[in-house]
N, C-alpha and C. Protein backbone atom coordinates (compact mmCIF):
# COMPACT_ATOMS: atom_id res chain seq x y z
N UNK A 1 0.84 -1.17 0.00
CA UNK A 1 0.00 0.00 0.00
C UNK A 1 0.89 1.24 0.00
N UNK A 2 0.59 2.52 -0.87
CA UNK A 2 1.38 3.23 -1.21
C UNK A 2 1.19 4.03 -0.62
N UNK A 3 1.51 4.73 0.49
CA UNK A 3 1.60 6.09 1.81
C UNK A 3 1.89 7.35 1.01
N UNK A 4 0.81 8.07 1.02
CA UNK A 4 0.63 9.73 0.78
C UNK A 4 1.96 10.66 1.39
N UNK A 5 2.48 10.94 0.67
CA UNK A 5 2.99 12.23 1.34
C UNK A 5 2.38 13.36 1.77
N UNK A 6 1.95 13.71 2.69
CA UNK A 6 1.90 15.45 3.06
C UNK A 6 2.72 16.42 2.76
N UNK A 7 2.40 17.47 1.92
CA UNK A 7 3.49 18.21 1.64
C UNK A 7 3.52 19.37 2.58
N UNK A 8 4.96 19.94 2.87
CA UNK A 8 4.69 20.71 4.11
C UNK A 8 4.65 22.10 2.99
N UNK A 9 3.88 22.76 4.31
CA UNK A 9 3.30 24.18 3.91
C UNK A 9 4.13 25.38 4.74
N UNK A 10 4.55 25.98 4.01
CA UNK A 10 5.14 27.33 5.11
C UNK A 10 4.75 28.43 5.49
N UNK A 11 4.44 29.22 6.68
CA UNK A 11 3.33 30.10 6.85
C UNK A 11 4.41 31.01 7.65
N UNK A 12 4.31 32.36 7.18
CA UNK A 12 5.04 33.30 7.52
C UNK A 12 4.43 34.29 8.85
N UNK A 13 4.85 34.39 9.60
CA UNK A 13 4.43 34.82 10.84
C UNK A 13 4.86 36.35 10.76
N UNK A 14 4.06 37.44 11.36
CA UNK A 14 4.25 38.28 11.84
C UNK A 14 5.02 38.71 13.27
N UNK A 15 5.91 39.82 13.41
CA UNK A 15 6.33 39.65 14.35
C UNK A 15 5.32 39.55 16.00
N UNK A 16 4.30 39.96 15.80
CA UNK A 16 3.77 40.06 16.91
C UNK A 16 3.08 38.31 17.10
N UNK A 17 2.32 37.66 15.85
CA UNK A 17 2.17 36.17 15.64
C UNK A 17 3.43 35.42 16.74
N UNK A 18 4.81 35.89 16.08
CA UNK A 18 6.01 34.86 16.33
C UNK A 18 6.25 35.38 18.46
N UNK A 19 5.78 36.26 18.43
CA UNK A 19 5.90 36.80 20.24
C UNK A 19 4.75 36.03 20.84
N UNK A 20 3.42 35.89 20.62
CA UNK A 20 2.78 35.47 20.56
C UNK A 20 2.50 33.76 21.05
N UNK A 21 3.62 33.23 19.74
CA UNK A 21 3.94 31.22 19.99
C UNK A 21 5.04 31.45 21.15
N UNK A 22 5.89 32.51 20.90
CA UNK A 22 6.89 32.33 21.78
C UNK A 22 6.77 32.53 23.29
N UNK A 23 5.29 33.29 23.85
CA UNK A 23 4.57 33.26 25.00
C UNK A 23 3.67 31.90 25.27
N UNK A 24 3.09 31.39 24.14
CA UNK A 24 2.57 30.03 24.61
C UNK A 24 3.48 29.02 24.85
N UNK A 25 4.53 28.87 24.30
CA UNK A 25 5.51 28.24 24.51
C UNK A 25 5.79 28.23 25.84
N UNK A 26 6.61 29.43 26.74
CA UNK A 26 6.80 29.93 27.95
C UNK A 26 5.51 29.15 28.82
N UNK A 27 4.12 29.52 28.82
CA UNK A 27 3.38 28.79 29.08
C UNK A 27 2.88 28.06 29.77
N UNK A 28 3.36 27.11 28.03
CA UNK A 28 3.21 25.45 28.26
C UNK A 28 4.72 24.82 29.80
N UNK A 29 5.43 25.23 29.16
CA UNK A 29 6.51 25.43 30.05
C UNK A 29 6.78 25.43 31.64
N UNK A 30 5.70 26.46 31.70
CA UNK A 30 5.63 26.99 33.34
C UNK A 30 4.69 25.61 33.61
N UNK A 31 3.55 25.36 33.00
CA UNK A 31 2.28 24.67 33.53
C UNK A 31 2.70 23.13 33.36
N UNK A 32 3.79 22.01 32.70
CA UNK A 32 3.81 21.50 32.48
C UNK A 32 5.41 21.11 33.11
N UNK A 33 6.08 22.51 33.10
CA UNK A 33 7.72 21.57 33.69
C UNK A 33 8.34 21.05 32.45
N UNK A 34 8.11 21.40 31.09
CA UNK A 34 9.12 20.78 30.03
C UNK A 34 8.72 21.60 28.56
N UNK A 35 9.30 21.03 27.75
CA UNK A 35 8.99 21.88 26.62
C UNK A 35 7.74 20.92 25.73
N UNK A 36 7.20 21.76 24.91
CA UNK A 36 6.16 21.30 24.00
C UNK A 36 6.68 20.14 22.96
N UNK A 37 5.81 19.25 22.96
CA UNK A 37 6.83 17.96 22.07
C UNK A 37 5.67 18.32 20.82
N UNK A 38 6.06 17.26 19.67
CA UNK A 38 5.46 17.56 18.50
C UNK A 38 3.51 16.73 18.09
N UNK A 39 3.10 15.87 19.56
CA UNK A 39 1.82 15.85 19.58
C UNK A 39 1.15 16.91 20.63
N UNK A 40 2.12 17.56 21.29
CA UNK A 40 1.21 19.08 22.24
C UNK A 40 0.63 20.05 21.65
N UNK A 41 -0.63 20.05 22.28
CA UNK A 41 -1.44 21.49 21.52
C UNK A 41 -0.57 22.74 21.58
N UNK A 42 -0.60 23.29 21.11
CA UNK A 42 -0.43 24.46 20.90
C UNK A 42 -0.90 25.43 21.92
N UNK A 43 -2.44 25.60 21.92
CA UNK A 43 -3.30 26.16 22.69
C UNK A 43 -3.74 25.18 23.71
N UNK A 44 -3.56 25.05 24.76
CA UNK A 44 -3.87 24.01 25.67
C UNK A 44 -4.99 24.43 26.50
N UNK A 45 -5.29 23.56 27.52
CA UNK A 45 -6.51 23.62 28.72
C UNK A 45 -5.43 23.57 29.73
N UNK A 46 -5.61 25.23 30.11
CA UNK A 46 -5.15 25.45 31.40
C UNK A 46 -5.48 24.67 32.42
N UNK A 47 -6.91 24.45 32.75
CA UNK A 47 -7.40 23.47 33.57
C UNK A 47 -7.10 22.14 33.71
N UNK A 48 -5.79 21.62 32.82
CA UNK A 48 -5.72 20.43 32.67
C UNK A 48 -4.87 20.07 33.08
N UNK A 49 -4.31 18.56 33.71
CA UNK A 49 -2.91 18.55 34.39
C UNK A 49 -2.20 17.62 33.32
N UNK A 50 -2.57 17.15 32.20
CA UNK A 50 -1.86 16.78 30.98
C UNK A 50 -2.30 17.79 29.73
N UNK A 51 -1.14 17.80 28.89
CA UNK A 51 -1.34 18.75 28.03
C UNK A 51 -2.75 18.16 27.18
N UNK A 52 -3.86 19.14 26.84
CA UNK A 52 -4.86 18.69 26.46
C UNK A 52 -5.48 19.62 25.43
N UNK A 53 -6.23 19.60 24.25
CA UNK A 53 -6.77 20.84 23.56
C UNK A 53 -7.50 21.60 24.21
N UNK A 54 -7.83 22.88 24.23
CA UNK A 54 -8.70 23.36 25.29
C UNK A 54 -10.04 23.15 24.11
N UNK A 55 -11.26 22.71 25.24
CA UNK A 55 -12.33 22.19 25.02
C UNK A 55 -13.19 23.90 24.19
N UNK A 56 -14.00 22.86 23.37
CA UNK A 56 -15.15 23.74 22.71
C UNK A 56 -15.42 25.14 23.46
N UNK A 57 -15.98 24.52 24.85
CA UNK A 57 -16.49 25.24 25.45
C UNK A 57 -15.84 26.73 26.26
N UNK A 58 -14.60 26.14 26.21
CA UNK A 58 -13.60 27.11 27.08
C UNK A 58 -13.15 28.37 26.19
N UNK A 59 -12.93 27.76 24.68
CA UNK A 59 -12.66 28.60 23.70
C UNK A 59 -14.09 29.81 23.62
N UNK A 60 -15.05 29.19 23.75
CA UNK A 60 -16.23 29.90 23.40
C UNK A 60 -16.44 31.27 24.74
N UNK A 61 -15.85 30.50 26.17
CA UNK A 61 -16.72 31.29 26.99
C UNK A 61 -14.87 32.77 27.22
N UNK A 62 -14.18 32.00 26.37
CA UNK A 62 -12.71 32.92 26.53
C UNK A 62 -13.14 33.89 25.20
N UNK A 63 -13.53 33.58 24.49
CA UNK A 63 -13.89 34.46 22.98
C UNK A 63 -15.18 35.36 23.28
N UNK A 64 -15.69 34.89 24.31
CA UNK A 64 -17.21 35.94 24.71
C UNK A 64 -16.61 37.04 25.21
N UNK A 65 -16.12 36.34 26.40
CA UNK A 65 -15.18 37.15 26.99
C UNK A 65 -14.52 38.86 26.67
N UNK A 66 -13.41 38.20 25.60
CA UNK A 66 -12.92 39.25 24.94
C UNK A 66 -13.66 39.81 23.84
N UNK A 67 -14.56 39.59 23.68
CA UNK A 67 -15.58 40.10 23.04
C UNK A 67 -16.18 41.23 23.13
N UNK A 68 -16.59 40.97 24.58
CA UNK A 68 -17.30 41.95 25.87
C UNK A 68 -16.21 43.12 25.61
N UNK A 69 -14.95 42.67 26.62
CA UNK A 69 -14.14 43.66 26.90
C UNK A 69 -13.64 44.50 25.58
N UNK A 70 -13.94 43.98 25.07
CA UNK A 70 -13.27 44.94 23.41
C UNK A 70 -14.29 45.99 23.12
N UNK A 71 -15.83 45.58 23.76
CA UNK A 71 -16.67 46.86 23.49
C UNK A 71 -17.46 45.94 22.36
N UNK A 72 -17.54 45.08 21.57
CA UNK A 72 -18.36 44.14 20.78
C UNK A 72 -19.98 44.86 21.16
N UNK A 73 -20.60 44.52 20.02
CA UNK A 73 -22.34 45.14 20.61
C UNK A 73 -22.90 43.61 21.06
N UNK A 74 -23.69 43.85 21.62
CA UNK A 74 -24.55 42.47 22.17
C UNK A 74 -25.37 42.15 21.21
N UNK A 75 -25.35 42.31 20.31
CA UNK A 75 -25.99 41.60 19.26
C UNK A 75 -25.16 40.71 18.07
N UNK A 76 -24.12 41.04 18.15
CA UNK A 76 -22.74 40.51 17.75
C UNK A 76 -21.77 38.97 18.29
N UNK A 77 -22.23 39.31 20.33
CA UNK A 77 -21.73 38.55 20.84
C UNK A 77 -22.99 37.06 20.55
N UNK A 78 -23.92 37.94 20.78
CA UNK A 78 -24.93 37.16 21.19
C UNK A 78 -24.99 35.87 19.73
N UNK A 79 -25.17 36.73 18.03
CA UNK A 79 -24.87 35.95 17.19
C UNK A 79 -23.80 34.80 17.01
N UNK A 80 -22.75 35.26 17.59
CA UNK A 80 -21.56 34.50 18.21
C UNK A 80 -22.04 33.01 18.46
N UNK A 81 -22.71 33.53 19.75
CA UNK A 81 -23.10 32.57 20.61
C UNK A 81 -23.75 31.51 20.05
N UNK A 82 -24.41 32.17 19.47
CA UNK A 82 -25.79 31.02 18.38
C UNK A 82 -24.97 30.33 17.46
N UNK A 83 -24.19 30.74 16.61
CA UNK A 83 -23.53 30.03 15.12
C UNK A 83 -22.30 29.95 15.07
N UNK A 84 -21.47 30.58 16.07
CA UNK A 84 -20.20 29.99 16.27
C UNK A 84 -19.25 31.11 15.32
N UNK A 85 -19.91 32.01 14.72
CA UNK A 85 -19.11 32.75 13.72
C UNK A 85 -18.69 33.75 14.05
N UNK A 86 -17.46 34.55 13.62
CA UNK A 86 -17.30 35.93 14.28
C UNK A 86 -17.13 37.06 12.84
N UNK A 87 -17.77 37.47 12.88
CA UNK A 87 -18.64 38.32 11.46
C UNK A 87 -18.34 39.97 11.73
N UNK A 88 -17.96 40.37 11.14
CA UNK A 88 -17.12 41.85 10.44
C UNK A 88 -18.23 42.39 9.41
N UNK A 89 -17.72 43.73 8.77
CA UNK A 89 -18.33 44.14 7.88
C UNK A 89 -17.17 43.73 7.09
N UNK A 90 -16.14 43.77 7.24
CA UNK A 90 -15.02 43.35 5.95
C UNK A 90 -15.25 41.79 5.81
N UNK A 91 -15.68 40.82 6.37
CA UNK A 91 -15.56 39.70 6.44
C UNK A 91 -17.25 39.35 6.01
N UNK A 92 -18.26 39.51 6.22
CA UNK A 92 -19.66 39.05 5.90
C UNK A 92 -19.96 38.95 4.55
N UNK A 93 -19.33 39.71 3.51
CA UNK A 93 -19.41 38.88 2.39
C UNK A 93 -18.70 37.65 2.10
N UNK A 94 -17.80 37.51 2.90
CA UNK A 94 -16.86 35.99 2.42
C UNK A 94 -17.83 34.69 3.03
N UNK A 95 -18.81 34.96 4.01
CA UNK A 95 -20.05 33.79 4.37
C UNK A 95 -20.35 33.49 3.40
N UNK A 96 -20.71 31.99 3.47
CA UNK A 96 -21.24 31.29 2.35
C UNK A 96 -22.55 31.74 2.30
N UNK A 97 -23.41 31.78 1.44
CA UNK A 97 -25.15 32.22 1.37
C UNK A 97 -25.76 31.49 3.05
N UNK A 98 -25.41 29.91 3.27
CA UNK A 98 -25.71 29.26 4.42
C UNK A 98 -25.10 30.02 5.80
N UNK A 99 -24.27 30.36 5.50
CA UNK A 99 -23.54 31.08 6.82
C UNK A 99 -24.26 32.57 7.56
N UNK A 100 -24.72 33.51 6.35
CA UNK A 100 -25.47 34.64 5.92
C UNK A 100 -26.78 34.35 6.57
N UNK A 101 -26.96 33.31 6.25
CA UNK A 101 -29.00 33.13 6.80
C UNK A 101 -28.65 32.60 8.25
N UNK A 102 -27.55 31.83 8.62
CA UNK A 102 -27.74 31.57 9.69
C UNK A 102 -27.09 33.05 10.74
N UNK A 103 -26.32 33.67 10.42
CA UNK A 103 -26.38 34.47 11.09
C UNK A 103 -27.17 36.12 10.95
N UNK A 104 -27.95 36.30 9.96
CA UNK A 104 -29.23 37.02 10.14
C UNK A 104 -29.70 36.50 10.85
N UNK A 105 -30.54 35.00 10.98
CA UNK A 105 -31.10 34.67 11.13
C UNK A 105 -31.30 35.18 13.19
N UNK A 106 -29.64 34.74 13.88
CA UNK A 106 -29.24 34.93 14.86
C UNK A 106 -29.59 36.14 15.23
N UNK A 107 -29.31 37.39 14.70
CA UNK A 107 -29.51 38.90 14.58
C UNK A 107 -30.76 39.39 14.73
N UNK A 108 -31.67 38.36 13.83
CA UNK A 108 -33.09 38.66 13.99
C UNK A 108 -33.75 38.28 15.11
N UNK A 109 -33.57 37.20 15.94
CA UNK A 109 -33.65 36.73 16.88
C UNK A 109 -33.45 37.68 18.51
N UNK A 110 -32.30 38.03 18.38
CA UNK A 110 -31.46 39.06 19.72
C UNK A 110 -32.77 40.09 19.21
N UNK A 111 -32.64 40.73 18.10
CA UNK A 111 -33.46 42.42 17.96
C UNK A 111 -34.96 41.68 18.39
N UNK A 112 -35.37 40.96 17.76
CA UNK A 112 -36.76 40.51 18.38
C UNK A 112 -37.16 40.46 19.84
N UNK A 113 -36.12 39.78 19.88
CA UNK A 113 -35.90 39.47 21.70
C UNK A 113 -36.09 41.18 22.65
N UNK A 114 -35.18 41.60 21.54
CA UNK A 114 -35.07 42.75 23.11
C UNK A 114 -36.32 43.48 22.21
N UNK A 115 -36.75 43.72 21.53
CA UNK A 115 -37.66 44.56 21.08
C UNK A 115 -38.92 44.53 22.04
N UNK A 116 -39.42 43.25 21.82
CA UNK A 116 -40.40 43.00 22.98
C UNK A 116 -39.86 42.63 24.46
N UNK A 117 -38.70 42.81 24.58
CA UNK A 117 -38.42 43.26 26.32
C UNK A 117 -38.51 44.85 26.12
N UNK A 118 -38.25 45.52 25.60
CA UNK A 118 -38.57 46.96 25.43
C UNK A 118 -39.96 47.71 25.60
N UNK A 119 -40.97 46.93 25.01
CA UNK A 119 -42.38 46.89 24.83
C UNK A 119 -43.00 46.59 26.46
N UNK A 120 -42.10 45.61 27.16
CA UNK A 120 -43.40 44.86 28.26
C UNK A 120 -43.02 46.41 29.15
């Protein structure tokens, strides 16, 4: 049976990108007592006492998070929340047509919502 090569890809980092790995690195480091081997996440679960991916959920409630603090509108976060997407005006045309309805769709939802909390 004839084994695929993967061809490697090279991705050019910015300096602030390359400060960036070089702080997760540090890290992994402090939290673990050794250096990152070549099956360690990258981004890990702090909460974890083996190096582990950080879970769905942790990513989501760390991305709300900074969401908030950046000043994000709550109708933004909130779409977030629903479809998993993080949507720009420079970026909302690159949604697929499916991506577009699901996050109107989200949008319409929050304004509805508070509209009639506004009303009672």
């Amino acid at each position: 049976m004839k084994r695929i090569k993967k061809k490697k890809r090279i991705i050019k980092l910015n300096p602030e990108m390359l400060d960036a790995l070089r702080k997760q690195r540090e890290r992994f480091r402090q939290k673990f007592g050794r250096d990152p081997g070549p099956n360690d996440p990258v981004f890990f679960d702090p909460d974890s006492d083996v190096p582990a991916p950080m879970s769905e959920d942790y990513i989501k409630r760390e991305t709300v998070t900074a969401m908030t603090e950046a000043g994000i509108s709550p109708v933004a976060i909130y779409a977030y929340r629903r479809t998993g997407l993080i949507v720009s005006e420079e970026n909302y045309a690159r949604l697929s047509p499916e991506e577009r309805a699901e996050w109107n769709a989200a949008v319409e939802e929050y304004l509805k919502g508070h509209e009639k909390a506004d009303h009672d």
